[in-house]
N, C-alpha and C. Protein backbone atom coordinates (compact mmCIF):
# COMPACT_ATOMS: atom_id res chain seq x y z
N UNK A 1 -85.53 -234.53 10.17
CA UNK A 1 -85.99 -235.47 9.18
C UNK A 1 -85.40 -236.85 9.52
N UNK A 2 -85.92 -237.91 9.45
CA UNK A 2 -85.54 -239.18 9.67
C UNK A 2 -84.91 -239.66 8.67
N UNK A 3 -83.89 -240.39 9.28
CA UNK A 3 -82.18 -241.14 8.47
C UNK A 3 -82.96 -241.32 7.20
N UNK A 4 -83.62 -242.40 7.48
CA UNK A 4 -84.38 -243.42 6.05
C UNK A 4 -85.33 -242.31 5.39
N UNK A 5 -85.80 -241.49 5.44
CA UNK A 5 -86.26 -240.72 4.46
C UNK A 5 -85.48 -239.85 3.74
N UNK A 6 -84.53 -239.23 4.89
CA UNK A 6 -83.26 -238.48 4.22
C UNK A 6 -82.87 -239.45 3.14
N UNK A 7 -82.00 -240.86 3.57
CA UNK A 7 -81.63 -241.45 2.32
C UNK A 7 -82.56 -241.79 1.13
N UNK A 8 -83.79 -241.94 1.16
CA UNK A 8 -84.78 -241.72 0.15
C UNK A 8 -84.13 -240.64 -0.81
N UNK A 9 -84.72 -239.46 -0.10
CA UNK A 9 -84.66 -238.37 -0.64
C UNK A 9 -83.11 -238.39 -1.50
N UNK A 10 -81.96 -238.50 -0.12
CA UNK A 10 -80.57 -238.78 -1.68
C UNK A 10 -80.26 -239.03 -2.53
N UNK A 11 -81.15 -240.65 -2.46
CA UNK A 11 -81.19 -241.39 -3.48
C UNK A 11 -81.92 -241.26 -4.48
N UNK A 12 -83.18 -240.95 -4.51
CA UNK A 12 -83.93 -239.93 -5.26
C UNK A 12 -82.88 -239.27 -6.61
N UNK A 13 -82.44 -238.37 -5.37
CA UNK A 13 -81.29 -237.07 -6.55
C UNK A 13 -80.71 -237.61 -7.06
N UNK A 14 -79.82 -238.85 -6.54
CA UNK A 14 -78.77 -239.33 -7.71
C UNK A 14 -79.18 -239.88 -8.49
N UNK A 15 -80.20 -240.59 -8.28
CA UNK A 15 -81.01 -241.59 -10.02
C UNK A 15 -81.34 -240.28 -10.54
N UNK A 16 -82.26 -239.18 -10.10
CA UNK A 16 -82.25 -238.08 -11.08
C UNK A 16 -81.08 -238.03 -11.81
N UNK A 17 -80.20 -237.41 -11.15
CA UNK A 17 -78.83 -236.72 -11.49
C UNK A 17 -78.26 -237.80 -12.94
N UNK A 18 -78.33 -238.88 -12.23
CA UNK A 18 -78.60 -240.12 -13.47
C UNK A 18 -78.62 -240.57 -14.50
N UNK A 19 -80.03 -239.97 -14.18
CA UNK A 19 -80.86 -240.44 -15.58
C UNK A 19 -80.75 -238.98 -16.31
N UNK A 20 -80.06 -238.01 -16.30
CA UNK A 20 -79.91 -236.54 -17.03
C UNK A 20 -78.41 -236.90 -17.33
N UNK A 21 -77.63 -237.70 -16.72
CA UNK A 21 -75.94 -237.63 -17.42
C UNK A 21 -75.72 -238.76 -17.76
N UNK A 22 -76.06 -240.35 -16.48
CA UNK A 22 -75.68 -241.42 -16.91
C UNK A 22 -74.32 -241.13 -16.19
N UNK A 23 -74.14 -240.45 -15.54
CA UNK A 23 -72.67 -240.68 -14.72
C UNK A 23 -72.03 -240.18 -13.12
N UNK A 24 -73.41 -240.00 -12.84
CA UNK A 24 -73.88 -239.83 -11.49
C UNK A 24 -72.86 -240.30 -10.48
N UNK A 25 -71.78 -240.02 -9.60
CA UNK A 25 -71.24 -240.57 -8.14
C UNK A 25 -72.00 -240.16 -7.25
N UNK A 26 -72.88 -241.12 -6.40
CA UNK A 26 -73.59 -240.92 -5.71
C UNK A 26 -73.06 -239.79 -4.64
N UNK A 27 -71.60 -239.68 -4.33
CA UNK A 27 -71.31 -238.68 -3.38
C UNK A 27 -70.93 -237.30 -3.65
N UNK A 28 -71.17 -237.39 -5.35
CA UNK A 28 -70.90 -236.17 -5.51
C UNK A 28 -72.76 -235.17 -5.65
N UNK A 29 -73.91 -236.04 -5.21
CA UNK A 29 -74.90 -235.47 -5.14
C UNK A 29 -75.64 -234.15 -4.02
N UNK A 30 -74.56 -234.27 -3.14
CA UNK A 30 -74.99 -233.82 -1.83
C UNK A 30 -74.23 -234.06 -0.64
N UNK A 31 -74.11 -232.95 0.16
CA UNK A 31 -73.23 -233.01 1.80
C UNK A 31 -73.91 -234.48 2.10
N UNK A 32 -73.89 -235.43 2.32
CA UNK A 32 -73.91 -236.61 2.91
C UNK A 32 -73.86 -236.72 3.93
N UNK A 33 -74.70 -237.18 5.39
CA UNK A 33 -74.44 -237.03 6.71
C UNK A 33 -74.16 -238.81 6.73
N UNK A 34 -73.86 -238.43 7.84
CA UNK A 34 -73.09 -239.96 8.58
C UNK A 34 -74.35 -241.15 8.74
N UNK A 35 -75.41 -240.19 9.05
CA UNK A 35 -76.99 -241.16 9.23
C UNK A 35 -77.53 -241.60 8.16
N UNK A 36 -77.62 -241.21 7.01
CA UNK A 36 -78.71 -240.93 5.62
C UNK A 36 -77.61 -241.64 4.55
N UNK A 37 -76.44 -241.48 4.36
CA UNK A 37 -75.85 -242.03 3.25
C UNK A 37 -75.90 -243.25 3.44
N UNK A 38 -75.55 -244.52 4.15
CA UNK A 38 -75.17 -245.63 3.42
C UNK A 38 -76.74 -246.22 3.15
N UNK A 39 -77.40 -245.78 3.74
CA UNK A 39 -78.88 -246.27 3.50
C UNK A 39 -79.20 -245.66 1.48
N UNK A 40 -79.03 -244.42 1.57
CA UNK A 40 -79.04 -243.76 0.22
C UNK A 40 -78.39 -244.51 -0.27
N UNK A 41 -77.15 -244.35 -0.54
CA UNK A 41 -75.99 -245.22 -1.20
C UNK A 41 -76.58 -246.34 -1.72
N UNK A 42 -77.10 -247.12 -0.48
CA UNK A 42 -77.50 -248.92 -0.64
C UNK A 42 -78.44 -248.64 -1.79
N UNK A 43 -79.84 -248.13 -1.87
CA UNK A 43 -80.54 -247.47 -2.50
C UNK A 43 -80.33 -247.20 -3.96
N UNK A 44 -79.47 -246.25 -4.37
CA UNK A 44 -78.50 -245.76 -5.24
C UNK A 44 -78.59 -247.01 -6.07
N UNK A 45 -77.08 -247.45 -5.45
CA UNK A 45 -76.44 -248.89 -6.50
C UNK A 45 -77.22 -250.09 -6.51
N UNK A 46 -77.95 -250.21 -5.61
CA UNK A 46 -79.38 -251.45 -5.45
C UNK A 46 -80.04 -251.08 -7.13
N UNK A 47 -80.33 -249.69 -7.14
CA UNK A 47 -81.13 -249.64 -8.97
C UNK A 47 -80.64 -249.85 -9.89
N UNK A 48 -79.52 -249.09 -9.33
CA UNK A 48 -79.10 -248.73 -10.80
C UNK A 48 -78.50 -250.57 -11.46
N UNK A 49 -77.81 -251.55 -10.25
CA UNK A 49 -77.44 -252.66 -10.63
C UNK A 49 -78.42 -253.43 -10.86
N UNK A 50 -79.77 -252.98 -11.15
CA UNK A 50 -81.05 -253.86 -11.27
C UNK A 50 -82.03 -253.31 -12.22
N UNK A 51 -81.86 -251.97 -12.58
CA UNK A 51 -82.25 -251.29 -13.48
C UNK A 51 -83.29 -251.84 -14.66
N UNK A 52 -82.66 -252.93 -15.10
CA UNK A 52 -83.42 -253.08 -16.55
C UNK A 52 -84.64 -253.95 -15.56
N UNK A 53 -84.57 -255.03 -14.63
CA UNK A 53 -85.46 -256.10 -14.82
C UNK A 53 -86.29 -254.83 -13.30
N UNK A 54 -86.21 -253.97 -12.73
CA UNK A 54 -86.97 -252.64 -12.87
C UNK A 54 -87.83 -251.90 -13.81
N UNK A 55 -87.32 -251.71 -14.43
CA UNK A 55 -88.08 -251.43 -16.10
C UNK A 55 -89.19 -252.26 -16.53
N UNK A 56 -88.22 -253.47 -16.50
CA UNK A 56 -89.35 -254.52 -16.77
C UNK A 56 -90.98 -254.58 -16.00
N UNK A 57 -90.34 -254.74 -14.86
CA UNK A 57 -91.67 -254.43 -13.98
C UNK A 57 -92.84 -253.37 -14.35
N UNK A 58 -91.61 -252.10 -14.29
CA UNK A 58 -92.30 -250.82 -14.54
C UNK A 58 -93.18 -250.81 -15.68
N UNK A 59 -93.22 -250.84 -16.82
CA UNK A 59 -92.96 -251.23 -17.91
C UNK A 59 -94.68 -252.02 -17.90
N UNK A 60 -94.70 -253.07 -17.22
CA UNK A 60 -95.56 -254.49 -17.21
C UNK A 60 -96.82 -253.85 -16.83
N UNK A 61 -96.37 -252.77 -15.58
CA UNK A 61 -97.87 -251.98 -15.35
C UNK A 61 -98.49 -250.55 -15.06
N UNK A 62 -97.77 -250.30 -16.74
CA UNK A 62 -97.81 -248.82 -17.73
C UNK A 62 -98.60 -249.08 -18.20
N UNK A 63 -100.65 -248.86 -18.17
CA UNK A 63 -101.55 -249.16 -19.23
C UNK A 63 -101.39 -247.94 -20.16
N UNK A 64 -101.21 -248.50 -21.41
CA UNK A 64 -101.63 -247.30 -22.79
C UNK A 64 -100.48 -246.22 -22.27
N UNK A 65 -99.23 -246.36 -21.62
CA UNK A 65 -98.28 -245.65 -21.68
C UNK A 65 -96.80 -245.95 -21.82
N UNK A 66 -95.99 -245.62 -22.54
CA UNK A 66 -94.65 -246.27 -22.57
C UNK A 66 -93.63 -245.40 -21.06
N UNK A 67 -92.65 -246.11 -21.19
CA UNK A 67 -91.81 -245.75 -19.99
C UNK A 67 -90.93 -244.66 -20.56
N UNK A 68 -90.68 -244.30 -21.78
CA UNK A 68 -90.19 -243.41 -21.79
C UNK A 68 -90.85 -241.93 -21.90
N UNK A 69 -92.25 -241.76 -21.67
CA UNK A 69 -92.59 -240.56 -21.42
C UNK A 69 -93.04 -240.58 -20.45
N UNK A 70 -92.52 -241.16 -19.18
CA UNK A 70 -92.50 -240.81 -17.91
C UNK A 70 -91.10 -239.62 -17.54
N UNK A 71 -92.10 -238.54 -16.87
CA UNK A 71 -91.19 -237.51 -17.05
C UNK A 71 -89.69 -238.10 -15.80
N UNK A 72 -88.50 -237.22 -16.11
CA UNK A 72 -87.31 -237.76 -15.16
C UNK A 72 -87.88 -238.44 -13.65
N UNK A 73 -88.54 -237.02 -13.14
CA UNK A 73 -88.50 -236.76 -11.28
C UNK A 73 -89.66 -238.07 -11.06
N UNK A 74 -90.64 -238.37 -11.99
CA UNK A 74 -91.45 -239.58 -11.63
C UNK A 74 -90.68 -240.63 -11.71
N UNK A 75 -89.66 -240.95 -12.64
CA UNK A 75 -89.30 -242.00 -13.21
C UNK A 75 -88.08 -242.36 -12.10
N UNK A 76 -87.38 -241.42 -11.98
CA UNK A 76 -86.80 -241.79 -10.65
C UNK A 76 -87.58 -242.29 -9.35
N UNK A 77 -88.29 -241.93 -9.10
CA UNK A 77 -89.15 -241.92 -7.99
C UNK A 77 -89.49 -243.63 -8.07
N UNK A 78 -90.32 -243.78 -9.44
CA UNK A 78 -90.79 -244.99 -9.37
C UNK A 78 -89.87 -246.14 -9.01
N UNK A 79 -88.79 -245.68 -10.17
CA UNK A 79 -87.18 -246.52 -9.94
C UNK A 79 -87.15 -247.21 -8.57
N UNK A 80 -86.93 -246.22 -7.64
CA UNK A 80 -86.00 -246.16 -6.32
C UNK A 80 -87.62 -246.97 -5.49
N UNK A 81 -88.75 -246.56 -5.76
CA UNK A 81 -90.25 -247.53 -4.83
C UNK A 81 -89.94 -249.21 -5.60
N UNK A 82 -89.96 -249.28 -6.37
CA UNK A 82 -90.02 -250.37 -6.94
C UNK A 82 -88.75 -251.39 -6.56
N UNK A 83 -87.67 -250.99 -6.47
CA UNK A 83 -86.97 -251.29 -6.08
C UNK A 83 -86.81 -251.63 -4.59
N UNK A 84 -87.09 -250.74 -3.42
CA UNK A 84 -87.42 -251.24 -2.92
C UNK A 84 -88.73 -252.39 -2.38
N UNK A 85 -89.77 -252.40 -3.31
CA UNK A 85 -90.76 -252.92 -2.84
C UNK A 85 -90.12 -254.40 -3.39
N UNK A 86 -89.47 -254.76 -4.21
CA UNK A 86 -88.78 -256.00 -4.76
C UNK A 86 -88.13 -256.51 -3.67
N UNK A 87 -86.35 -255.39 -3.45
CA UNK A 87 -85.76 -256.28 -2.39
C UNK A 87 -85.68 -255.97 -0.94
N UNK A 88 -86.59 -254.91 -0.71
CA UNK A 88 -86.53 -254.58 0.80
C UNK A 88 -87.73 -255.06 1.26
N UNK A 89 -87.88 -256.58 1.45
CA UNK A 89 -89.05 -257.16 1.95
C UNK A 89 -89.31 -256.76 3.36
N UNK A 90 -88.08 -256.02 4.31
CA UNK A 90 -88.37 -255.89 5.61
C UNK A 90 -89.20 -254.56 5.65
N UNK A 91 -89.60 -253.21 4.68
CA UNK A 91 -89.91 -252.29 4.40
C UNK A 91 -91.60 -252.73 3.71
N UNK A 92 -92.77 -252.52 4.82
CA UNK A 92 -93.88 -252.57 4.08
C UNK A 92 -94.31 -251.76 2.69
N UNK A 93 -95.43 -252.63 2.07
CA UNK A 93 -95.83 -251.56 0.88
C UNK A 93 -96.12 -250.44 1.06
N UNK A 94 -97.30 -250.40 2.38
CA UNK A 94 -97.51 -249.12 2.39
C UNK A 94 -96.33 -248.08 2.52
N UNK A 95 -95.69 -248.36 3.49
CA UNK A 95 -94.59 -247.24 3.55
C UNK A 95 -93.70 -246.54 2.57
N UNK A 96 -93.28 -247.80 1.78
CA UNK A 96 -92.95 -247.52 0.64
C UNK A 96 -93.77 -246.69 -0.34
N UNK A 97 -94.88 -246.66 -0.63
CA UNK A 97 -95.90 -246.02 -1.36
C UNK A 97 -95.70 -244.66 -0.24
N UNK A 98 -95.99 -244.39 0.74
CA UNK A 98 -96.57 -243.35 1.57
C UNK A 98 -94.85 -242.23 1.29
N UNK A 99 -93.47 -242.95 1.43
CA UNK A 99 -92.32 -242.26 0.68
C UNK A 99 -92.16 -241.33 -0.19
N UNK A 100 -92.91 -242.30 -1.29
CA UNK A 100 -92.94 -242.18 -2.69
C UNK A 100 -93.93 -240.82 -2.92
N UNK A 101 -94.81 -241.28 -2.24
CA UNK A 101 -95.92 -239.87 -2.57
C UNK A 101 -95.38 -238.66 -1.89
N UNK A 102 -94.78 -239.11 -0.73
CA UNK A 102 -93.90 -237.75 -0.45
C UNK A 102 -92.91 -237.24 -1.15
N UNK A 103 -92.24 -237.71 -1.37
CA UNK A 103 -90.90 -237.20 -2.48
C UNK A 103 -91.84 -236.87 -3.56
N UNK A 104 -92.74 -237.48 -4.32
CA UNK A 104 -93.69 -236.87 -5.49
C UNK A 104 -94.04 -235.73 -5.02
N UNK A 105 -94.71 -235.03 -4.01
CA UNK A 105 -95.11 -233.72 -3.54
C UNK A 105 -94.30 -232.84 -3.64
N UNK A 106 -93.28 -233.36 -3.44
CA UNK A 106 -91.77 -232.27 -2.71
C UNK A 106 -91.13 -232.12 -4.12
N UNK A 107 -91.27 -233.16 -4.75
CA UNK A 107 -90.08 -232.85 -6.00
C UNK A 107 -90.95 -232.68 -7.43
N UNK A 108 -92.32 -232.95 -7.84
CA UNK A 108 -92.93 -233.59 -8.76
C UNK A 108 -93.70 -232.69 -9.05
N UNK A 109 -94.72 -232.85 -10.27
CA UNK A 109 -95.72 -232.01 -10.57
C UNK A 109 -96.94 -231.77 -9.83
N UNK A 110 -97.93 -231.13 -9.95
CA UNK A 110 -99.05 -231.31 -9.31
C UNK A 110 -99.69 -232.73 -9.43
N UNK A 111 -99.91 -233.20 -10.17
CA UNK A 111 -100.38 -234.30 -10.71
C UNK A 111 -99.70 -236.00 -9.89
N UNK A 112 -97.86 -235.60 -10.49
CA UNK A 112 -97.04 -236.65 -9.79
C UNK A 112 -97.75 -237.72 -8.71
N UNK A 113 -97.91 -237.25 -7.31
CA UNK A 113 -98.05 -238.09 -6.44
C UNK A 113 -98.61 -239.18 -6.71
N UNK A 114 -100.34 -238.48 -7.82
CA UNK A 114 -101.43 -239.73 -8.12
C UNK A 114 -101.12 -240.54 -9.25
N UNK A 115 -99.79 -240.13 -10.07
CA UNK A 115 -99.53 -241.30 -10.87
C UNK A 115 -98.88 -242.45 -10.57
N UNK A 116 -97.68 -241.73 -9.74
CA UNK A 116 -96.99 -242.44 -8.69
C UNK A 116 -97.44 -243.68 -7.84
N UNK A 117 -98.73 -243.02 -7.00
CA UNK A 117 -99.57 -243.67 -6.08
C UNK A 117 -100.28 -244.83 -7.28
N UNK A 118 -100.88 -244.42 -8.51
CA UNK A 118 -101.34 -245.65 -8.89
C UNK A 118 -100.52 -246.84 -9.42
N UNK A 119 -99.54 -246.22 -10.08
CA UNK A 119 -98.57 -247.33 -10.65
C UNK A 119 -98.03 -248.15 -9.43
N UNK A 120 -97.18 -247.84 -8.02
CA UNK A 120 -96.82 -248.74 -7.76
C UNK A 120 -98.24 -249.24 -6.68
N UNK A 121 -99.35 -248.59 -6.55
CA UNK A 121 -100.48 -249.76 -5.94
C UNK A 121 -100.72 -251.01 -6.24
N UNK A 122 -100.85 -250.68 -7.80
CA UNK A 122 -100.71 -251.63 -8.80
C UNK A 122 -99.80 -252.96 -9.29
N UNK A 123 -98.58 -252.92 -8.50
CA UNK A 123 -97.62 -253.54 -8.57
C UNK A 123 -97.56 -254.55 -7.35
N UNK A 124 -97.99 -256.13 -7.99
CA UNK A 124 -98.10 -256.96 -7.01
C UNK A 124 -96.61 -258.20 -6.83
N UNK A 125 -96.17 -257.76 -6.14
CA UNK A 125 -94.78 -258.72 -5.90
C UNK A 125 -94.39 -259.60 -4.45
């Protein structure tokens, strides 16, 4: 599996882990390899220290839905795309989207990927 998806995927778990305690150490989520963590890590504390004006975004292009009945594993998901699509300008959209729908497959409902996929299509920054 490649570094930068691995750290996806880490980072992923700990906003899960997260958003279920609110007290998440990113290193206590998982064996951590030498390749995948500081990218995760960066990831990680990049949201969570940006969190609300995230929301905001999120939030801006939710039609006829609020953000809090976005279930956890989406809401993380979206978290951690959005976030990067803000400050990792060197990381295209697509890729970012094409991530996202993967971790939605792997971790999410049947449904997940295509909510996923529309909300952040939708998101012009």
């Amino acid at each position: 599996m490649e570094p930068r998806h691995k750290g996806r995927e880490l980072a992923f778990k700990a906003l899960y882990s997260w958003e279920l305690n609110k007290s998440t150490i990113f290193a206590d989520i998982t064996n951590i390899d030498n390749e995948s963590s500081p990218f995760g890590e960066d990831l990680f504390t990049g949201v969570i220290g940006n969190i609300e004006y995230i929301d905001q975004i999120l939030s801006k292009n939710l039609v006829n839905w609020h953000i809090n009945r976005i279930n956890k594993i989406d809401l993380s998901i979206l978290r951690l795309s959005i976030y990067s699509l803000i400050f990792l300008k060197d990381i295209p959209k697509v890729i970012t989207i094409n991530e996202a729908i993967n971790i939605s497959k792997d971790y999410g409902t049947d449904q997940s990927y295509k909510f996923v996929n529309g909300i952040l299509d939708s998101i012009n920054i």
